[in-house]
N, C-alpha and C. Protein backbone atom coordinates (compact mmCIF):
# COMPACT_ATOMS: atom_id res chain seq x y z
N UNK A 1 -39.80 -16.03 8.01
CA UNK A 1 -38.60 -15.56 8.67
C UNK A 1 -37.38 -16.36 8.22
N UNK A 2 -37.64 -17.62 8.26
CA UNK A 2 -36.57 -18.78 7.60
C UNK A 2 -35.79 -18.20 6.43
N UNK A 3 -37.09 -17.91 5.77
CA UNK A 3 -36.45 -17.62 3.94
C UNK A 3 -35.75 -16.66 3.85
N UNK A 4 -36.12 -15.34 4.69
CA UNK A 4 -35.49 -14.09 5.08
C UNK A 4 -33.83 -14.05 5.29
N UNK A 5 -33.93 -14.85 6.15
CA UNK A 5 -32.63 -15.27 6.57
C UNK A 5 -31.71 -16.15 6.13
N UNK A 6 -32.04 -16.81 4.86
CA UNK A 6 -31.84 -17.59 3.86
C UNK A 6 -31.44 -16.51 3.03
N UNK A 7 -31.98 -15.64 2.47
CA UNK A 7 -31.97 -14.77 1.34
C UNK A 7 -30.86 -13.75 1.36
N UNK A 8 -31.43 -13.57 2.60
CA UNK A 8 -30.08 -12.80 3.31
C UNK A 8 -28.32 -13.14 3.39
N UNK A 9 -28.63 -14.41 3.93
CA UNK A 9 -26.83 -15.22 4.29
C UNK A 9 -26.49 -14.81 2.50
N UNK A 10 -27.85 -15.23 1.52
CA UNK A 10 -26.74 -15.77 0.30
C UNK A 10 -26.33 -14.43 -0.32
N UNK A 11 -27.17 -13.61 -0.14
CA UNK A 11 -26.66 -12.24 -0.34
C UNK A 11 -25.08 -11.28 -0.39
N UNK A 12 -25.25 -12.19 1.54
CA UNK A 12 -23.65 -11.36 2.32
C UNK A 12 -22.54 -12.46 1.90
N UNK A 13 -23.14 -13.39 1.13
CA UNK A 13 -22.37 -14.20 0.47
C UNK A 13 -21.34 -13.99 -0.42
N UNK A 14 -22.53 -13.69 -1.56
CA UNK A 14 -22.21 -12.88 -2.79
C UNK A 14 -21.65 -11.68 -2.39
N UNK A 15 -21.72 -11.17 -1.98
CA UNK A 15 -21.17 -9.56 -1.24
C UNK A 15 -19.92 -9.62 -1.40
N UNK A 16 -19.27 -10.07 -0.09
CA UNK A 16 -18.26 -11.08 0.26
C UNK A 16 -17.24 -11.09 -1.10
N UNK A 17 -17.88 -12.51 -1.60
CA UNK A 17 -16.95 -13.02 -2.59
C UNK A 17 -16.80 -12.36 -3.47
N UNK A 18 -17.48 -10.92 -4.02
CA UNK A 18 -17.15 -10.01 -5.46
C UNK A 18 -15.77 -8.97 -4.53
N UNK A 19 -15.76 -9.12 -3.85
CA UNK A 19 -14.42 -8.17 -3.37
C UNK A 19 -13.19 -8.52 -3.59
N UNK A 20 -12.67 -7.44 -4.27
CA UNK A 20 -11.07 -7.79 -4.43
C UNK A 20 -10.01 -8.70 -3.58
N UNK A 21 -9.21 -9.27 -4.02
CA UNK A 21 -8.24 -9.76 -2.91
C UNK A 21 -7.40 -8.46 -2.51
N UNK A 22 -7.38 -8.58 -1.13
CA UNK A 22 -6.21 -7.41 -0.92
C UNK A 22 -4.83 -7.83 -1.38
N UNK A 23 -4.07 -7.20 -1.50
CA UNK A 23 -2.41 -7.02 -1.73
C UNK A 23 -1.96 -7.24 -0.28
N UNK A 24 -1.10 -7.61 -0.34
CA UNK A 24 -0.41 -7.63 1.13
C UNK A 24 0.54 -6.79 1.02
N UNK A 25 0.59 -5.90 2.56
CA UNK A 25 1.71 -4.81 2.75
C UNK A 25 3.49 -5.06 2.18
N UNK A 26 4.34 -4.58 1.49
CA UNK A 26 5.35 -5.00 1.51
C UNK A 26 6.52 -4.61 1.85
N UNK A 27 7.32 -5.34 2.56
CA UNK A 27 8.54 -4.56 3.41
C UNK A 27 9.88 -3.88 2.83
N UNK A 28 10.36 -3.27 3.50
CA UNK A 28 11.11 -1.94 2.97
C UNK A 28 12.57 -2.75 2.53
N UNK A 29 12.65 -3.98 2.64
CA UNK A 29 13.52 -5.36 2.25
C UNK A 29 13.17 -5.30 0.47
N UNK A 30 11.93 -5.33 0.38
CA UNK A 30 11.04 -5.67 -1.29
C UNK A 30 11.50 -4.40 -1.94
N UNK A 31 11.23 -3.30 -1.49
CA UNK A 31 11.43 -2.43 -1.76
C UNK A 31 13.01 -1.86 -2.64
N UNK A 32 13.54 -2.03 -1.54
CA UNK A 32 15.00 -2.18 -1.62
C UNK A 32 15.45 -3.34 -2.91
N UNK A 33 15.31 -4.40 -3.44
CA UNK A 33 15.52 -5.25 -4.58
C UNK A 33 14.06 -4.91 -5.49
N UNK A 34 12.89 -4.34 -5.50
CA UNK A 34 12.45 -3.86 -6.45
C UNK A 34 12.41 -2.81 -6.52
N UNK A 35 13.66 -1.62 -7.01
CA UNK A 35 13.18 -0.35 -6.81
C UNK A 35 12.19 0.34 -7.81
N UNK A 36 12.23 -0.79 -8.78
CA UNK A 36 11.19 0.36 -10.37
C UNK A 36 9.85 -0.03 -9.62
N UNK A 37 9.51 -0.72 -8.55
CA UNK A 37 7.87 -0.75 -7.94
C UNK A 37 7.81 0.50 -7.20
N UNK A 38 8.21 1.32 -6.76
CA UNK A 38 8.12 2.44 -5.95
C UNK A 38 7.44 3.46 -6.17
N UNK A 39 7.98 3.96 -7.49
CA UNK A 39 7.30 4.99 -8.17
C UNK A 39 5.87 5.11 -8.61
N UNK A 40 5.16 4.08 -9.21
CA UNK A 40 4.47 3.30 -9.06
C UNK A 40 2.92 3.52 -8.44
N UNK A 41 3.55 2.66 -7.26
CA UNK A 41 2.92 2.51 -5.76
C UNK A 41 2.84 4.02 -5.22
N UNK A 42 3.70 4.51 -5.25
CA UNK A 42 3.14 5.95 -4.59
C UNK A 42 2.36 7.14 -5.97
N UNK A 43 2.67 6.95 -7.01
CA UNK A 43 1.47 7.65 -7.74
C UNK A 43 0.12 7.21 -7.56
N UNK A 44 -0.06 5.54 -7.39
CA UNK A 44 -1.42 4.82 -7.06
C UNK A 44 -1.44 5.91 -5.82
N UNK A 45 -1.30 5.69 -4.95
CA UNK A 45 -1.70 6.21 -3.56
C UNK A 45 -1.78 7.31 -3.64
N UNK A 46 -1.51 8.44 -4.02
CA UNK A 46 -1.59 9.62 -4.25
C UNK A 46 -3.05 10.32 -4.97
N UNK A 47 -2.75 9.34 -6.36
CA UNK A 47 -3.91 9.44 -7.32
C UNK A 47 -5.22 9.15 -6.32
N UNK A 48 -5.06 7.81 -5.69
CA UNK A 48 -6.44 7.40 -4.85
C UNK A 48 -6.16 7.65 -3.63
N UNK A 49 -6.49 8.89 -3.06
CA UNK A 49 -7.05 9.26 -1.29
C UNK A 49 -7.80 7.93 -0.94
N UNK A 50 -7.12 7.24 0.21
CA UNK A 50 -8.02 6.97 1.02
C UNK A 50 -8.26 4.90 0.57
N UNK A 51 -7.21 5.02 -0.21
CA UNK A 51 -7.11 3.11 -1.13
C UNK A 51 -6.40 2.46 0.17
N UNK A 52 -7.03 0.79 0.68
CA UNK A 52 -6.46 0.59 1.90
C UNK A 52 -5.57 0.13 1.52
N UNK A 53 -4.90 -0.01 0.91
CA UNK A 53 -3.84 -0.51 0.62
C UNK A 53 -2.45 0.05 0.17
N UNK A 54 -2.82 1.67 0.90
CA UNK A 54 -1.44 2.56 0.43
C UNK A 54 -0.72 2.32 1.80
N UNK A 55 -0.94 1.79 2.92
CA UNK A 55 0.56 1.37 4.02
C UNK A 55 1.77 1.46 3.32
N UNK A 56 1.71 0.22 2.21
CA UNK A 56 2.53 0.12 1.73
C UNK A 56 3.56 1.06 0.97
N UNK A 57 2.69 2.21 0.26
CA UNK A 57 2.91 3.17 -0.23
C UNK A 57 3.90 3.94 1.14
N UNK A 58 3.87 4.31 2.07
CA UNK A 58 4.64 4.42 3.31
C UNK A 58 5.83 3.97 3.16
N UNK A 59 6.13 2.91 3.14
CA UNK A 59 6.83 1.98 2.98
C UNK A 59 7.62 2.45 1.85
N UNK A 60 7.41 2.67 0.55
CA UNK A 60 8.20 3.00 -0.51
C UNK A 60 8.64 4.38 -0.51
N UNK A 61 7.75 5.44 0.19
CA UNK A 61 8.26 6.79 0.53
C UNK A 61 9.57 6.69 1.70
N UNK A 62 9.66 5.93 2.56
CA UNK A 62 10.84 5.80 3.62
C UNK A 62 11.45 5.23 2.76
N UNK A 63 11.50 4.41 1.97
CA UNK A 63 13.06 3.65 1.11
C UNK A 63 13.22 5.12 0.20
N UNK A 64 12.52 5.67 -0.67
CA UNK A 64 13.23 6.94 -1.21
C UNK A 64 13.51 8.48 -0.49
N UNK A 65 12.94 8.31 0.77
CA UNK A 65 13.83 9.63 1.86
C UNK A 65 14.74 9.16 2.60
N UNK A 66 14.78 7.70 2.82
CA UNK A 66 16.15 6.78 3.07
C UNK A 66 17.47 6.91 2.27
N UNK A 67 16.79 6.52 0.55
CA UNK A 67 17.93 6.65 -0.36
C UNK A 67 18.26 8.32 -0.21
N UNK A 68 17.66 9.06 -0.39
CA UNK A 68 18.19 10.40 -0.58
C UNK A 68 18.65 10.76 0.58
N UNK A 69 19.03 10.34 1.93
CA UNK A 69 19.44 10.86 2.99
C UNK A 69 20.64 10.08 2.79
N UNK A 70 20.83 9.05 2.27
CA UNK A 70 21.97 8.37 2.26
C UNK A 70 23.14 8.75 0.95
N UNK A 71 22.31 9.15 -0.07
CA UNK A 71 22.71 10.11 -0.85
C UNK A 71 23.20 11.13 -0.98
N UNK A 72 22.73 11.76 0.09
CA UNK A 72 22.89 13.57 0.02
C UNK A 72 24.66 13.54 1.18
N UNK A 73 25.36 14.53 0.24
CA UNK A 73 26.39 14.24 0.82
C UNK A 73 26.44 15.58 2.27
N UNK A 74 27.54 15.70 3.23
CA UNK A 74 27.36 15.90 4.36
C UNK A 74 27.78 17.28 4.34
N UNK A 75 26.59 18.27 4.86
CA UNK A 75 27.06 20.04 4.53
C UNK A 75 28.03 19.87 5.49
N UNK A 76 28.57 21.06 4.90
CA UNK A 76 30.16 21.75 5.64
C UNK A 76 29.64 23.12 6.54
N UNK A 77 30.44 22.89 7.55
CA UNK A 77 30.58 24.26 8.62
C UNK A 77 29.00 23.67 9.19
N UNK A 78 28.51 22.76 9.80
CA UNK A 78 27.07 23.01 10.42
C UNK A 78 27.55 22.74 11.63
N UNK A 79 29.25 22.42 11.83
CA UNK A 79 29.26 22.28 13.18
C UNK A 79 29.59 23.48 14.02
């Protein structure tokens, strides 16, 4: 039973340590002074359904429906 459980730990060990480092999420601040990362980041996320690490991808879609709302100039007669 000892060894079992020995064999085991070094296993979930190895497991463990072959996994990528995650990326950390980045804020719509980063975004904003790196804009050539945007494009990017949201083809990754797109291309891969379901990658945990598309939050971020979020993040770069609100800075470019941000820029284009801030962009788009103001229709006439909607009042």
């Amino acid at each position: 039973m000892n060894k079992i459980t020995i064999v085991a730990a070094v296993i979930a060990a190895l497991a463990l340590s072959a996994c990528a480092p995650t990326e950390q999420a980045k804020s719509v601040e980063y975004y904003k002074a790196h804009k050539e990362e945007i494009a990017p980041k949201l083809a990754e996320c797109t291309s891969k359904p379901g990658v945990v690490n598309c939050e971020t991808a979020g993040t770069a879609d609100a800075i470019i429906k941000q820029a284009a709302w801030v962009n788009t100039p103001p229709k006439r007669g909607v009042w």
